[in-house]
Protein backbone atom coordinates (compact mmCIF):
# COMPACT_ATOMS: atom_id res chain seq x y z
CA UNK A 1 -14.60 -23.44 14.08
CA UNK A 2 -16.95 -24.85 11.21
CA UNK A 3 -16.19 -29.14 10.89
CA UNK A 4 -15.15 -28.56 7.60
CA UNK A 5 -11.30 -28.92 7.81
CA UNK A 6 -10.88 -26.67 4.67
CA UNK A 7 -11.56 -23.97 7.35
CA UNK A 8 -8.83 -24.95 9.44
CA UNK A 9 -5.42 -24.35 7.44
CA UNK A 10 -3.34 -22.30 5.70
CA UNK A 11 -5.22 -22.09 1.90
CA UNK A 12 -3.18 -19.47 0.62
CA UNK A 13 -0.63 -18.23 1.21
CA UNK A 14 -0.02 -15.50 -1.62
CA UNK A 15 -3.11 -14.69 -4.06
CA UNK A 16 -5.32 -16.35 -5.93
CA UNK A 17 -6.99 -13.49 -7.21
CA UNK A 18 -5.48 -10.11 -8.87
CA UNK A 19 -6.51 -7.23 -6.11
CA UNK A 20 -5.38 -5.13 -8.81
CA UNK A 21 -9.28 -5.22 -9.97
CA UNK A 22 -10.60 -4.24 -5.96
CA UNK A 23 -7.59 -1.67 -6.22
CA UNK A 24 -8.69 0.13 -9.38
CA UNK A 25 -12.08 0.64 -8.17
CA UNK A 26 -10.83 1.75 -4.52
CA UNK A 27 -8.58 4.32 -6.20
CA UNK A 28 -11.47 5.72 -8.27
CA UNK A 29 -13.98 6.17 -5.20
CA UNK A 30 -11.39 6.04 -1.96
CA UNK A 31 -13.75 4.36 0.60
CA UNK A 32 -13.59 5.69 3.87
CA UNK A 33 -14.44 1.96 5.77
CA UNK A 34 -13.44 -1.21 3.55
CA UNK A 35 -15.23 -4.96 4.44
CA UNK A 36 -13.04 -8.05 3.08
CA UNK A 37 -12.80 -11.15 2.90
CA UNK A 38 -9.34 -11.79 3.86
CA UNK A 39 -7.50 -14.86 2.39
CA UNK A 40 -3.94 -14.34 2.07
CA UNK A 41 -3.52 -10.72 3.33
CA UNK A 42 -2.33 -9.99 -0.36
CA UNK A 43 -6.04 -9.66 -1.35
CA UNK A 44 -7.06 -6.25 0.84
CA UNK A 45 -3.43 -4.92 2.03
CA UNK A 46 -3.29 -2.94 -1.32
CA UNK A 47 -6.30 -1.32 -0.48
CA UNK A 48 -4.91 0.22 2.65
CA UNK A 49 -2.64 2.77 -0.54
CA UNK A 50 -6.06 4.49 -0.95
CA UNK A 51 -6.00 5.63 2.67
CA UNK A 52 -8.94 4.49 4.24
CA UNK A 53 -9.79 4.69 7.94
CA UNK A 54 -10.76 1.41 8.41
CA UNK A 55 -10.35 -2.17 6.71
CA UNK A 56 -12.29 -4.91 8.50
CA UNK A 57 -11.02 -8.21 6.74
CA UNK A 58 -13.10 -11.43 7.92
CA UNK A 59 -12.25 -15.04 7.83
CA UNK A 60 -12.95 -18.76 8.75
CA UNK A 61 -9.36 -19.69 9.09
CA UNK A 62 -7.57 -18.41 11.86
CA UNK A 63 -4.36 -19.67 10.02
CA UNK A 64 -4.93 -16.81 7.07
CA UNK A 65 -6.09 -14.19 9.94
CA UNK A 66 -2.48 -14.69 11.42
CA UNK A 67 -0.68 -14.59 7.87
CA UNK A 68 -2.56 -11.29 7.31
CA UNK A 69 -1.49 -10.07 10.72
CA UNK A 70 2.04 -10.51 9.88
CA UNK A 71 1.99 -9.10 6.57
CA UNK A 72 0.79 -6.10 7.95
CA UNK A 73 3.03 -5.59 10.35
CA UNK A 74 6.14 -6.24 7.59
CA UNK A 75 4.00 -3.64 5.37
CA UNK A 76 3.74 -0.91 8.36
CA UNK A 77 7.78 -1.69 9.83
CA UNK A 78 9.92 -2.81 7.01
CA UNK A 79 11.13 -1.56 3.66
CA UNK A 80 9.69 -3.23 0.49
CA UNK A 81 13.50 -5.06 -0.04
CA UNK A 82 12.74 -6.06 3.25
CA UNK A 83 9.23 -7.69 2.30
CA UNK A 84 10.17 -9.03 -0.62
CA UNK A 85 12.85 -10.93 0.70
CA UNK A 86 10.95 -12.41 4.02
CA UNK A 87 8.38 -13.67 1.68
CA UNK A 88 10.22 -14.76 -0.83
CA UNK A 89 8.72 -12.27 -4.31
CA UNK A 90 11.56 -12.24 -7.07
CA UNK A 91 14.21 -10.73 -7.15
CA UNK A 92 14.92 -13.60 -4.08
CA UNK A 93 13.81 -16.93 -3.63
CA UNK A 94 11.87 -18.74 -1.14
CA UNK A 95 14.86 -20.67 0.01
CA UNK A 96 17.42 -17.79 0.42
CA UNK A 97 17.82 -15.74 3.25
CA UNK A 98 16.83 -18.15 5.82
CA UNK A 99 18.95 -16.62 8.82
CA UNK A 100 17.98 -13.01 8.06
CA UNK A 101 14.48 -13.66 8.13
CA UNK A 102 14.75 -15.73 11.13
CA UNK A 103 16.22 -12.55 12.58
CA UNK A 104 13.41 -10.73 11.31
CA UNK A 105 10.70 -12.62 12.57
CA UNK A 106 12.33 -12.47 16.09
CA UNK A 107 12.03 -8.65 15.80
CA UNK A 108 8.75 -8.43 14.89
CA UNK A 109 5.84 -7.13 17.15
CA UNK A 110 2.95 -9.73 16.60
CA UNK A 111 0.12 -11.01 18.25
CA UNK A 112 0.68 -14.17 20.48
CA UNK A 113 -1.16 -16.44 17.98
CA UNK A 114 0.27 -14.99 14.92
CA UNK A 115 3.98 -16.07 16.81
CA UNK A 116 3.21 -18.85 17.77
CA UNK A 117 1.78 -20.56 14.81
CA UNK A 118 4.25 -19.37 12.19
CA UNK A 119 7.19 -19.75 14.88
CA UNK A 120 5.94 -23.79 14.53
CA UNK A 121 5.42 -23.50 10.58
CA UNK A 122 8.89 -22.13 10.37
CA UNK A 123 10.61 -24.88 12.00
CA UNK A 124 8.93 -27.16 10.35
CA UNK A 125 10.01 -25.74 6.70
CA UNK A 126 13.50 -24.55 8.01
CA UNK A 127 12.67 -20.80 7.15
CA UNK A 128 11.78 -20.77 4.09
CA UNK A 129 9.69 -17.96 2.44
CA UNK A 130 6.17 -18.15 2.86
CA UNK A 131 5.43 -17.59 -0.48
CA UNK A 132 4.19 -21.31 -1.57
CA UNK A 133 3.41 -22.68 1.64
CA UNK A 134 -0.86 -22.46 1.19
CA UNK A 135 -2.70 -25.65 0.00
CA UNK A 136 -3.62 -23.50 -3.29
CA UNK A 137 -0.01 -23.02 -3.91
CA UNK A 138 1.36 -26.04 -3.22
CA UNK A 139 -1.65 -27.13 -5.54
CA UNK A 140 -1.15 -24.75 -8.73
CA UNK A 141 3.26 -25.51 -8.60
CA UNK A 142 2.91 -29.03 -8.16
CA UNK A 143 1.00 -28.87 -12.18
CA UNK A 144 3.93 -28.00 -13.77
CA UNK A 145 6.19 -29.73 -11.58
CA UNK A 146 4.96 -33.20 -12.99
CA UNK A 147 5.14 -32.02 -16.43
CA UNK A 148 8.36 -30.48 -16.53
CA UNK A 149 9.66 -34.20 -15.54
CA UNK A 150 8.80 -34.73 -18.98
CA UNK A 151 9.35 -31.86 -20.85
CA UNK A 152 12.15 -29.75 -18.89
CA UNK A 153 12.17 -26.33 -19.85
CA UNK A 154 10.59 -26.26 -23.19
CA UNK A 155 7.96 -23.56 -22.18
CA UNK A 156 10.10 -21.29 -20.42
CA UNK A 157 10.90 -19.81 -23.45
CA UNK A 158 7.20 -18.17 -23.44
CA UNK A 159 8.06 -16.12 -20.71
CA UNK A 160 10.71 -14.42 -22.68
CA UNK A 161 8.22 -11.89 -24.92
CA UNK A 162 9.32 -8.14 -24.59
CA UNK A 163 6.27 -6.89 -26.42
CA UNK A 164 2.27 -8.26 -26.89
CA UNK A 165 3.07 -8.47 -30.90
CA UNK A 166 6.15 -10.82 -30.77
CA UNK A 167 3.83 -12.78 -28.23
CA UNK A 168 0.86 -13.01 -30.49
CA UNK A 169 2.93 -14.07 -33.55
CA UNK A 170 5.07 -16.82 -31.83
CA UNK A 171 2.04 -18.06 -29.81
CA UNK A 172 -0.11 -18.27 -32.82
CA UNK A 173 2.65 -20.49 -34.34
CA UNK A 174 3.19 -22.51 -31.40
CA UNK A 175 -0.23 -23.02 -31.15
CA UNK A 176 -0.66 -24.78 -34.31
CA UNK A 177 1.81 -27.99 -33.27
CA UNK A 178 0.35 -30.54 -31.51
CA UNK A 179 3.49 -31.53 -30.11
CA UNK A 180 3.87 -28.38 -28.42
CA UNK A 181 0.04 -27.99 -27.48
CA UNK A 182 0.52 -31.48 -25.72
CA UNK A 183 1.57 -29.77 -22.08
CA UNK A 184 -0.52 -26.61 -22.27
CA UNK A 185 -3.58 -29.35 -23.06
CA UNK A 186 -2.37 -31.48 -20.48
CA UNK A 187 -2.67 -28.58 -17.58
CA UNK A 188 -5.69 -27.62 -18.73
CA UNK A 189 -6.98 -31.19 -17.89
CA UNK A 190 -5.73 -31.02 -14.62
CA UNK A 191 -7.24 -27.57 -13.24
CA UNK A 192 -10.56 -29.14 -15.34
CA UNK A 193 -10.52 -31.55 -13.31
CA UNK A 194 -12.95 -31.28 -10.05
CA UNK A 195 -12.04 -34.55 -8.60
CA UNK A 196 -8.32 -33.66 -8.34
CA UNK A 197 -8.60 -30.50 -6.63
CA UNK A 198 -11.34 -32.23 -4.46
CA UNK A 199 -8.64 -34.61 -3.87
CA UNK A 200 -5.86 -32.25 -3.36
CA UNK A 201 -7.29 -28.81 -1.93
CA UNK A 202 -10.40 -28.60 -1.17
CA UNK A 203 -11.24 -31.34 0.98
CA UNK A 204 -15.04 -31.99 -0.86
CA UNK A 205 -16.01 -28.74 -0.48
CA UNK A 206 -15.11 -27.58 -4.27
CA UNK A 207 -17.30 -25.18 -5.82
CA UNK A 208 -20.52 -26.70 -7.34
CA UNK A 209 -20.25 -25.51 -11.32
CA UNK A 210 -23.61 -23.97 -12.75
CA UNK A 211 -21.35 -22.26 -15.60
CA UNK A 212 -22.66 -24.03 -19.30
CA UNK A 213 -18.96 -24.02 -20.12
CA UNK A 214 -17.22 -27.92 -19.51
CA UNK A 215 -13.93 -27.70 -17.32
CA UNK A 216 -11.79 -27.59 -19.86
CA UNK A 217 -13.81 -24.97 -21.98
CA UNK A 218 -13.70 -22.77 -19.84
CA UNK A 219 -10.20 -22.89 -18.69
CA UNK A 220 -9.16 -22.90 -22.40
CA UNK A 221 -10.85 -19.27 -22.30
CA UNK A 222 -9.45 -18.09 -19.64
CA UNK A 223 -5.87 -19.35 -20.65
CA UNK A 224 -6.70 -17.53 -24.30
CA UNK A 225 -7.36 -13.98 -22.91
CA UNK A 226 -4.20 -14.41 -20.73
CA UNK A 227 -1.70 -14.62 -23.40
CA UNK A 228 -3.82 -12.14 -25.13
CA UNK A 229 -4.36 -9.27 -22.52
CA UNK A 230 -0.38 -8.75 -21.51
CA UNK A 231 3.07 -10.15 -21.43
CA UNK A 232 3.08 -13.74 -20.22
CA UNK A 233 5.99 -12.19 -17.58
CA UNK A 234 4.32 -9.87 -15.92
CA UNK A 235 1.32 -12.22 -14.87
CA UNK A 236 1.91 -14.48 -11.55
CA UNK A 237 -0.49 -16.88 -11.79
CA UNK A 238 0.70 -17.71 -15.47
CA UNK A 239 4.20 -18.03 -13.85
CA UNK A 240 2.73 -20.22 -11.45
CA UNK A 241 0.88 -23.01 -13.98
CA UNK A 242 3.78 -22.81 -15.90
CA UNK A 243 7.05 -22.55 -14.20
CA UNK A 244 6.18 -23.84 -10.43
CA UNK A 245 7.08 -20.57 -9.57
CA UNK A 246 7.70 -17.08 -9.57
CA UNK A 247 10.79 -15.94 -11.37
CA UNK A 248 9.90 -12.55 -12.86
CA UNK A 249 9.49 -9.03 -10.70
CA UNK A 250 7.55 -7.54 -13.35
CA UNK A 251 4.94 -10.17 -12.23
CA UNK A 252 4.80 -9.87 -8.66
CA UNK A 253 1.16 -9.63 -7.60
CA UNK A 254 0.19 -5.66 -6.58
CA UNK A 255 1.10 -6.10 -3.12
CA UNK A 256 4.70 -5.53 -3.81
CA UNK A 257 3.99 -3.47 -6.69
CA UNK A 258 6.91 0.03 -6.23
CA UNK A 259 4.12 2.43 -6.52
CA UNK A 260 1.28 0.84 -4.36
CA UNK A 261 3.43 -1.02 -1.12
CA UNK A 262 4.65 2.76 0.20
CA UNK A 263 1.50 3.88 -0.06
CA UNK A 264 -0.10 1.11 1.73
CA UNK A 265 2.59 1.70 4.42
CA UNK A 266 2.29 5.32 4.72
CA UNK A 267 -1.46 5.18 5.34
CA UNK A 268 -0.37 1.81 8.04
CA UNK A 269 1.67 4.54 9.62
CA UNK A 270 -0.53 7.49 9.77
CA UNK A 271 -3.55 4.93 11.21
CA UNK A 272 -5.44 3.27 8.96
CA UNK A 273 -7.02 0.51 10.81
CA UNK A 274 -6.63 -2.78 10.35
CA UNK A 275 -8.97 -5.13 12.17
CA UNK A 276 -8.56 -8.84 11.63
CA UNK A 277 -12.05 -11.07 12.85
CA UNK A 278 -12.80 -15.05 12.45
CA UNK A 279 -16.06 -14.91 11.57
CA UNK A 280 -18.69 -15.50 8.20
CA UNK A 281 -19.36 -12.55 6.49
CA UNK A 282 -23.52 -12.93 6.79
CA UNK A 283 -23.20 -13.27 10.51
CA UNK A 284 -20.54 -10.80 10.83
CA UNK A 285 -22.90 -8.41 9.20
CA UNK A 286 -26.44 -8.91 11.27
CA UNK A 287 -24.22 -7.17 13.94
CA UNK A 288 -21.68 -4.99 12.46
CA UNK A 289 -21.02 -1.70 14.23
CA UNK A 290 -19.89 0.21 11.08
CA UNK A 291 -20.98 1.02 7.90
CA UNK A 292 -18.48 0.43 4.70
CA UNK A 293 -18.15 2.41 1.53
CA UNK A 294 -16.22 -1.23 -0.18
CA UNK A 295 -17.09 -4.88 0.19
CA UNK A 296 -14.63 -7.25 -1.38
CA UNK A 297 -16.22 -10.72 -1.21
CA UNK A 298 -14.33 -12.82 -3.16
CA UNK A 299 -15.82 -15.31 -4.29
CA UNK A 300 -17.30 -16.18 -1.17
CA UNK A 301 -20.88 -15.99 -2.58
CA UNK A 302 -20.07 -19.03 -5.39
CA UNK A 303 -20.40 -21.14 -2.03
CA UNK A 304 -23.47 -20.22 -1.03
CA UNK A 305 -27.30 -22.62 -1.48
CA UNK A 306 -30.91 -22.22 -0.16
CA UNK A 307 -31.45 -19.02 1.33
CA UNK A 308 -27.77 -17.36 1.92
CA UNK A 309 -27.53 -17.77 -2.17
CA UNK A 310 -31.01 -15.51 -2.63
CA UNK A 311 -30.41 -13.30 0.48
CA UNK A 312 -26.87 -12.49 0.54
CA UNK A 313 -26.81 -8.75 -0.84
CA UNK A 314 -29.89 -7.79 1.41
CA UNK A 315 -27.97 -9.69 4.29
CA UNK A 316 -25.00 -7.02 4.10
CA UNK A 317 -27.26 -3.82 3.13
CA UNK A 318 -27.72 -3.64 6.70
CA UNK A 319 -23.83 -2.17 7.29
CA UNK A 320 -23.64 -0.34 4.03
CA UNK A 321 -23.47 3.47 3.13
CA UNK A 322 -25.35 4.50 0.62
CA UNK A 323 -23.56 4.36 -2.98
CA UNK A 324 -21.04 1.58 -1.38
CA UNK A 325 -19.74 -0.76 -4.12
CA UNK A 326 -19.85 -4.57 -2.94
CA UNK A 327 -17.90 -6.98 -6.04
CA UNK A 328 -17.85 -10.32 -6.11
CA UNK A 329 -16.11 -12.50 -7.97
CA UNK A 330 -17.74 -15.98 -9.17
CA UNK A 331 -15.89 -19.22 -9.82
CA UNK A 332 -17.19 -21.48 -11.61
CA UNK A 333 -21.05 -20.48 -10.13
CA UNK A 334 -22.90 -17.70 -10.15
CA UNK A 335 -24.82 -17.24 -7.13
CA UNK A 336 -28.75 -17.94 -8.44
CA UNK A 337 -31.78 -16.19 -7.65
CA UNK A 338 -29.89 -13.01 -6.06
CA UNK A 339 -32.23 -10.81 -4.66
CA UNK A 340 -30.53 -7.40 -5.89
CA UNK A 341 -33.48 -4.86 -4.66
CA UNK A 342 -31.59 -1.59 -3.65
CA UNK A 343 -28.66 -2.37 -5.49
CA UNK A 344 -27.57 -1.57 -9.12
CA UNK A 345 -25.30 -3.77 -11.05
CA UNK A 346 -22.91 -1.81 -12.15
CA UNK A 347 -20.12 -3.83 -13.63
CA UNK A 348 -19.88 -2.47 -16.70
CA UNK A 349 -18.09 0.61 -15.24
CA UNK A 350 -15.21 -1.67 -15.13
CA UNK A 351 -15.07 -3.39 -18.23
CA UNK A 352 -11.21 -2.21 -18.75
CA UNK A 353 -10.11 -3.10 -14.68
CA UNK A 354 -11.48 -6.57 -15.44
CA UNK A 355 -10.01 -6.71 -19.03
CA UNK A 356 -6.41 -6.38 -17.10
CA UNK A 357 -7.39 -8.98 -14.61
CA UNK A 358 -4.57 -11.27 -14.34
CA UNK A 359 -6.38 -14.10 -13.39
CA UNK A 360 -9.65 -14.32 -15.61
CA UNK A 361 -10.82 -16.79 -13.73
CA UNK A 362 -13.47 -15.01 -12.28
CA UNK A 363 -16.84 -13.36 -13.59
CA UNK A 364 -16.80 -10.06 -11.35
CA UNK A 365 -20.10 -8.10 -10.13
CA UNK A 366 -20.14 -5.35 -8.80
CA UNK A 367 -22.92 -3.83 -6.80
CA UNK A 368 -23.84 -0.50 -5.91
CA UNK A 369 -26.28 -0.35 -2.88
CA UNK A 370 -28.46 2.97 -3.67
CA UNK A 371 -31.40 1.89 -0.55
């Protein structure tokens, strides 16, 4: 295990990225072999609803590689009700249901590691959904859970728009007291604020901005094509900053989207492959056995200095098909001095997936490796 102790816990533990983007693209080209990075689970289990072969999802943390195991074995055994209400996704809540998914988790066919380490965690939080339990989460809820100490519920009310027009106008209204603005201003500050999720998250290991754009600038445009690109209550992570929590279906990330999760547990059934590796995606690459028509990196490359930065895309050519699409998503950095030679940027094919986004915190890329 890398001395880092970021790499050595549960980060996240739902999604802090919209695989609705990786999900879009899979469904347009349906990649026979799929390479991921594999955070949460939540990030490449979609995927499996294009019916691939194969998805080969990497990571540092043993801790994520077990989460992912045992959302994939929910996903393959158990109704969506069922999933929802183990996690914890609205219509339930995290602390409901504690007994039946203690029941549950006694039933469930895992791997010795993946029962033993959330048989520990779930003692320790008394069954309670997994839905909040990563270091991101607990992160993102515990914003708004300062600030509602002061204001209560006086921004609930923007998660009560039925149409994009009625949000517009009331939002363009709001906007203009200062009052109002105080608490939207005053989250903004905190995710602007490197030190605090240094502090709080990531342990010193926070991404190192190259981005012209100050903190706050940037999160102020990323907050501004949120309200403006769909309802405020069908978008997770803007239930998150705001509310602590999730409280509306309609914004349940695309894992436990009704026409994607029986999908993704049809193709489970009939074989798709899941296969579940600690390891770096460069290394895991010099000596991968397959070739892969889809590389989701996350945004694994915004970490990356010296050679690794330059080298990356040429690093993974090596277990690429021809014409396989590799995205990455940049936070904060874009990788510099990417040698691209045999690929083709070809992001601009999907302008509208990444319009949709509902996260747009992330420049995406996405390569197509043509030799």
């Amino acid at each position: 295990m890398p001395g880092n102790p970021y790499f050595n816990s549960l980060n996240y533990s739902m999604a802090n990225e919209d695989a609705a983007y990786e999900l879009g693209i899979c469904r347009q080209i349906h990649p026979k072999k799929i390479l991921a990075i594999c955070g949460s689970g939540a990030r490449f289990l979609p995927l499996a609803s294009t019916g691939p072969e194969k998805i080969t999802a990497l990571d540092l943390a043993p801790q994520q590689l077990a989460l992912a195991d045992l959302r994939r074995t929910l996903m393959q055994h158990q109704p969506l009700e069922h999933y929802l209400r183990f996690m914890g996704y609205p219509p339930y809540s995290t602390e409901a249901f504690r007994t039946e998914r203690a029941a549950l988790f006694g039933e469930l066919d895992l791997r010795s590691e993946t029962r033993s380490y959330f048989a520990e965690l779930f003692r320790q939080i008394n069954w309670e959904g997994l839905l909040y339990q990563g270091r991101w989460e607990q992160t993102f809820i515990g914003i708004p859970k300062r600030l509602r100490k002061v204001v209560g519920t006086a921004y609930d009310s923007i998660f009560e728009f039925t149409s994009q027009e009625e949000q517009d106008r009331s939002l363009a209204a709001k906007l203009k007291d200062p009052i109002w603005c105080s608490v939207p201003a005053a989250v903004l500050m905190l995710m602007g604020n490197a030190t605090f999720f240094n502090t709080v998250l990531y342990r010193g290991s926070f991404v190192r901005k190259n981005i012209p754009d100050s903190y706050f600038d940037f999160y102020s445009r990323a907050f501004k094509r949120l309200f403006a690109n769909g309802l405020t209550r069908e978008n997770f992570f803007l239930q998150i900053c705001f509310l602590g929590r999730l409280q509306y279906p309609e914004g349940n990330p695309v894992e436990v989207h009704p026409d994607v999760y029986p999908l993704a547990q049809r193709a489970l059934q009939n074989g798709t492959a899941i296969e579940l590796i600690v390891r770096d995606i460069l290394s895991f690459a010099a000596k991968a056995q397959d070739k892969y028509d889809f590389v989701s990196l996350s945004n694994v490359p915004s970490y990356f200095s010296g050679a690794p930065e330059s080298n990356y895309l040429q690093s993974l050519a090596r277990c690429l098909n021809r014409d396989a699409l590799v995205v990455v998503r940049c936070y904060l950095r874009i990788p510099q001095g990417t040698d691209t030679s045999g690929f083709v940027d070809v992001s601009h094919e999907y302008e509208e997936l990444a319009a949709r986004e509902k996260m747009q915190m992330y420049r995406i890329f996405v390569y197509r490796y043509v030799g």
